[in-house]
Protein backbone atom coordinates (compact mmCIF):
# COMPACT_ATOMS: atom_id res chain seq x y z
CA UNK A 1 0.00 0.00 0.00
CA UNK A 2 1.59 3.16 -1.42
CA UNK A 3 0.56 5.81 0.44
CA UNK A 4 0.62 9.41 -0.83
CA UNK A 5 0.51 13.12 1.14
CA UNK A 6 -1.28 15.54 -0.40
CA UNK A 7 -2.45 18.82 -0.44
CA UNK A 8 -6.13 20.92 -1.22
CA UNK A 9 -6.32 24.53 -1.71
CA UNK A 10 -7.45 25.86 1.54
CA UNK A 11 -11.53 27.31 2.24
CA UNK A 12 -11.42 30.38 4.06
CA UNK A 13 -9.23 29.59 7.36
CA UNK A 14 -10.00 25.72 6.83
CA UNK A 15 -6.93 23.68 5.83
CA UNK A 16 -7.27 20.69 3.60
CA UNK A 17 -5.15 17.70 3.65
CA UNK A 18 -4.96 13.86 3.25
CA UNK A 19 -3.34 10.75 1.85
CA UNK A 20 -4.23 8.69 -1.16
CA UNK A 21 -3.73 5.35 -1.90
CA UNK A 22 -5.04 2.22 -3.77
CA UNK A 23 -6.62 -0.55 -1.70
CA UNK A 24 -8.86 -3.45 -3.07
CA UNK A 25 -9.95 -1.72 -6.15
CA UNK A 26 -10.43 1.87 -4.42
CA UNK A 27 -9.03 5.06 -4.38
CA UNK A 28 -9.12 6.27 -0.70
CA UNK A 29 -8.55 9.57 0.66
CA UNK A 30 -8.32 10.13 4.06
CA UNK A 31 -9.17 14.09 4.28
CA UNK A 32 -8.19 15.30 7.15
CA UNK A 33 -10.30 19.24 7.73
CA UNK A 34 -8.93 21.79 9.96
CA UNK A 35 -9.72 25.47 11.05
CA UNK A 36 -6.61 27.20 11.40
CA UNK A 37 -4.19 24.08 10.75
CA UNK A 38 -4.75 23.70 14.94
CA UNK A 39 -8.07 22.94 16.09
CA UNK A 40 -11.68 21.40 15.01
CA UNK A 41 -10.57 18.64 12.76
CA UNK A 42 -12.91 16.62 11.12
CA UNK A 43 -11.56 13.73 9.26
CA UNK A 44 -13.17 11.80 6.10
CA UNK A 45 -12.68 8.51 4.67
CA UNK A 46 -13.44 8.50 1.09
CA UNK A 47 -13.51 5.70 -1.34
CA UNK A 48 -13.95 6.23 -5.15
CA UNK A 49 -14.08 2.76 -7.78
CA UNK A 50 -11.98 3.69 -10.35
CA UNK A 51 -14.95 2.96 -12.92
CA UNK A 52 -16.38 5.98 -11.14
CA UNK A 53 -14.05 8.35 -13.08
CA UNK A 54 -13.64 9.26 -16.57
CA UNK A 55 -9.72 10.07 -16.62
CA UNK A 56 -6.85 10.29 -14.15
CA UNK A 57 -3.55 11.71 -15.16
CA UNK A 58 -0.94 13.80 -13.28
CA UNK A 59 -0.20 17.25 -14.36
CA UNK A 60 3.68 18.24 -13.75
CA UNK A 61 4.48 21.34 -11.96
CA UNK A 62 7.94 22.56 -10.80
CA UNK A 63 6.90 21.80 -6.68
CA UNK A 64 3.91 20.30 -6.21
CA UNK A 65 2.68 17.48 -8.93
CA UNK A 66 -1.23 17.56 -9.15
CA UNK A 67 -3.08 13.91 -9.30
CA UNK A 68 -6.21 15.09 -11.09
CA UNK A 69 -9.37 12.75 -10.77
CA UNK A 70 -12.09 13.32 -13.33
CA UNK A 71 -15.33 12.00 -12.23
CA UNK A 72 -18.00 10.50 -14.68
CA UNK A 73 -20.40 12.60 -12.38
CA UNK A 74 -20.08 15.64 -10.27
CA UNK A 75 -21.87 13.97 -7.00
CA UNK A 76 -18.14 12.60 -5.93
CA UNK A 77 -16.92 16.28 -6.08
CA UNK A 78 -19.54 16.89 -3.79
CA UNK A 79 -18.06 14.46 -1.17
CA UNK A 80 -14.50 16.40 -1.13
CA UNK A 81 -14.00 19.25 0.89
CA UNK A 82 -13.28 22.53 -0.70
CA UNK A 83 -14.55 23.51 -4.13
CA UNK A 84 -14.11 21.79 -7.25
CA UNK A 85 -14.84 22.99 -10.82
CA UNK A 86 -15.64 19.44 -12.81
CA UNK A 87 -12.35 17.71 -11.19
CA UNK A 88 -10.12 17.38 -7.91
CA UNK A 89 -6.73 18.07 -8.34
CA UNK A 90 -4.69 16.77 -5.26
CA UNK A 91 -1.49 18.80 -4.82
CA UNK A 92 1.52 15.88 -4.33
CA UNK A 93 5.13 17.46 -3.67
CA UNK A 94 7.47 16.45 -6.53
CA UNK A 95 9.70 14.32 -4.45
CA UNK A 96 6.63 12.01 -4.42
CA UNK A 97 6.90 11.63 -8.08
CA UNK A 98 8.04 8.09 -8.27
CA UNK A 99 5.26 6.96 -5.39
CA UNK A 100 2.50 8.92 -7.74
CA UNK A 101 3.95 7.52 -10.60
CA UNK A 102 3.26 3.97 -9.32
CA UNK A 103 -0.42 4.74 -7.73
CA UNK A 104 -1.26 5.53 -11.48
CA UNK A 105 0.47 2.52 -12.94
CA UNK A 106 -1.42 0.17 -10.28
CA UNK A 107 -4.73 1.58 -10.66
CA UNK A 108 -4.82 2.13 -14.68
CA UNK A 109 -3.63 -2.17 -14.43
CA UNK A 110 -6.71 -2.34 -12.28
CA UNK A 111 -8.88 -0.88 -14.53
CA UNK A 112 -8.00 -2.40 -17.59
CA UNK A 113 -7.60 -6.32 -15.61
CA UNK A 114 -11.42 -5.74 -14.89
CA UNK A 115 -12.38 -4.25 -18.55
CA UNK A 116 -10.70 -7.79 -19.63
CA UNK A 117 -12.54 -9.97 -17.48
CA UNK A 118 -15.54 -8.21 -18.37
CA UNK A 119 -15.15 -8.96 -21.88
CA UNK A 120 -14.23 -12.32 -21.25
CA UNK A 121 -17.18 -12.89 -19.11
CA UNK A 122 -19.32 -11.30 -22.68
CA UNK A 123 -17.71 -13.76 -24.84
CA UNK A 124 -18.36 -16.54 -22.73
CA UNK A 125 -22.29 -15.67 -22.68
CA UNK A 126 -22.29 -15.50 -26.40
CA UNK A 127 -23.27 -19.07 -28.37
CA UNK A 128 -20.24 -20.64 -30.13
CA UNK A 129 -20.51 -21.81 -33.10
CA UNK A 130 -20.66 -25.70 -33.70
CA UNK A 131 -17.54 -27.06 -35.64
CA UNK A 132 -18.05 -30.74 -36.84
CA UNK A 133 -14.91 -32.74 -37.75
CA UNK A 134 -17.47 -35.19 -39.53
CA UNK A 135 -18.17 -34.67 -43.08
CA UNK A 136 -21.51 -33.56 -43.55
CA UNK A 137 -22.24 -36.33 -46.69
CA UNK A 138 -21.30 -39.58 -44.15
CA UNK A 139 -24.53 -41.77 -44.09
């Protein structure tokens, strides 16, 4: 379990922060919420399927990486702290690079694993056709 720091931009006096990983087909984030950086935390446990979201990339910056999540819908924007035009972009300091790297390698193999098996699983529903090794003229 690679687990990644990472920053939101802050609401008002509210600072934003969490980890991210990939756990038995899930992005978490653990969002941790706090007034001041001090006091009144409130602390969230989110968990997003991967089919959930239309892209995921990283966008390069010269400090702070971004992990940008794309949802298929804007409801899981909803369940993030802080404001979020149509995506969340997760600030992740470059030195993380190689960790970030990997979380994307790991969950794009994840995602395309299950598009296989689910194509598999549609092939094996369809009717094969019926080869005979006989000829058809025997009597």
């Amino acid at each position: 379990m690679n687990r990644i720091e990472f920053t939101l931009p802050d609401v008002g006096l509210r600072e934003i922060e969490g980890m991210v990983w990939f756990e038995d087909g899930f992005i978490v984030l653990d969002v941790k919420n706090k007034l001041l950086g001090l006091i009144d935390e409130e602390r969230d446990l989110i968990k997003i399927e991967p089919g959930a979201l239309s892209d995921i990339y990283v966008a390069r910056r010269l400090f702070k990486d971004r992990l940008v999540l794309v949802p298929k819908k804007c409801d899981l924007l909803q369940a993030v702290p802080g404001k979020h035009a149509n995506e969340l972009r997760l600030k992740v300091w470059v030195k993380k690079r190689k960790q970030l790297n990997r979380l994307i390698v790991d969950i794009t193999a994840w995602r395309h694993a299950q598009q296989l098996e689910a194509a598999s699983r549609t092939n094996a529903l369809e009717p094969q056709p019926q080869s005979s090794d006989a000829p058809e003229d025997a009597p």
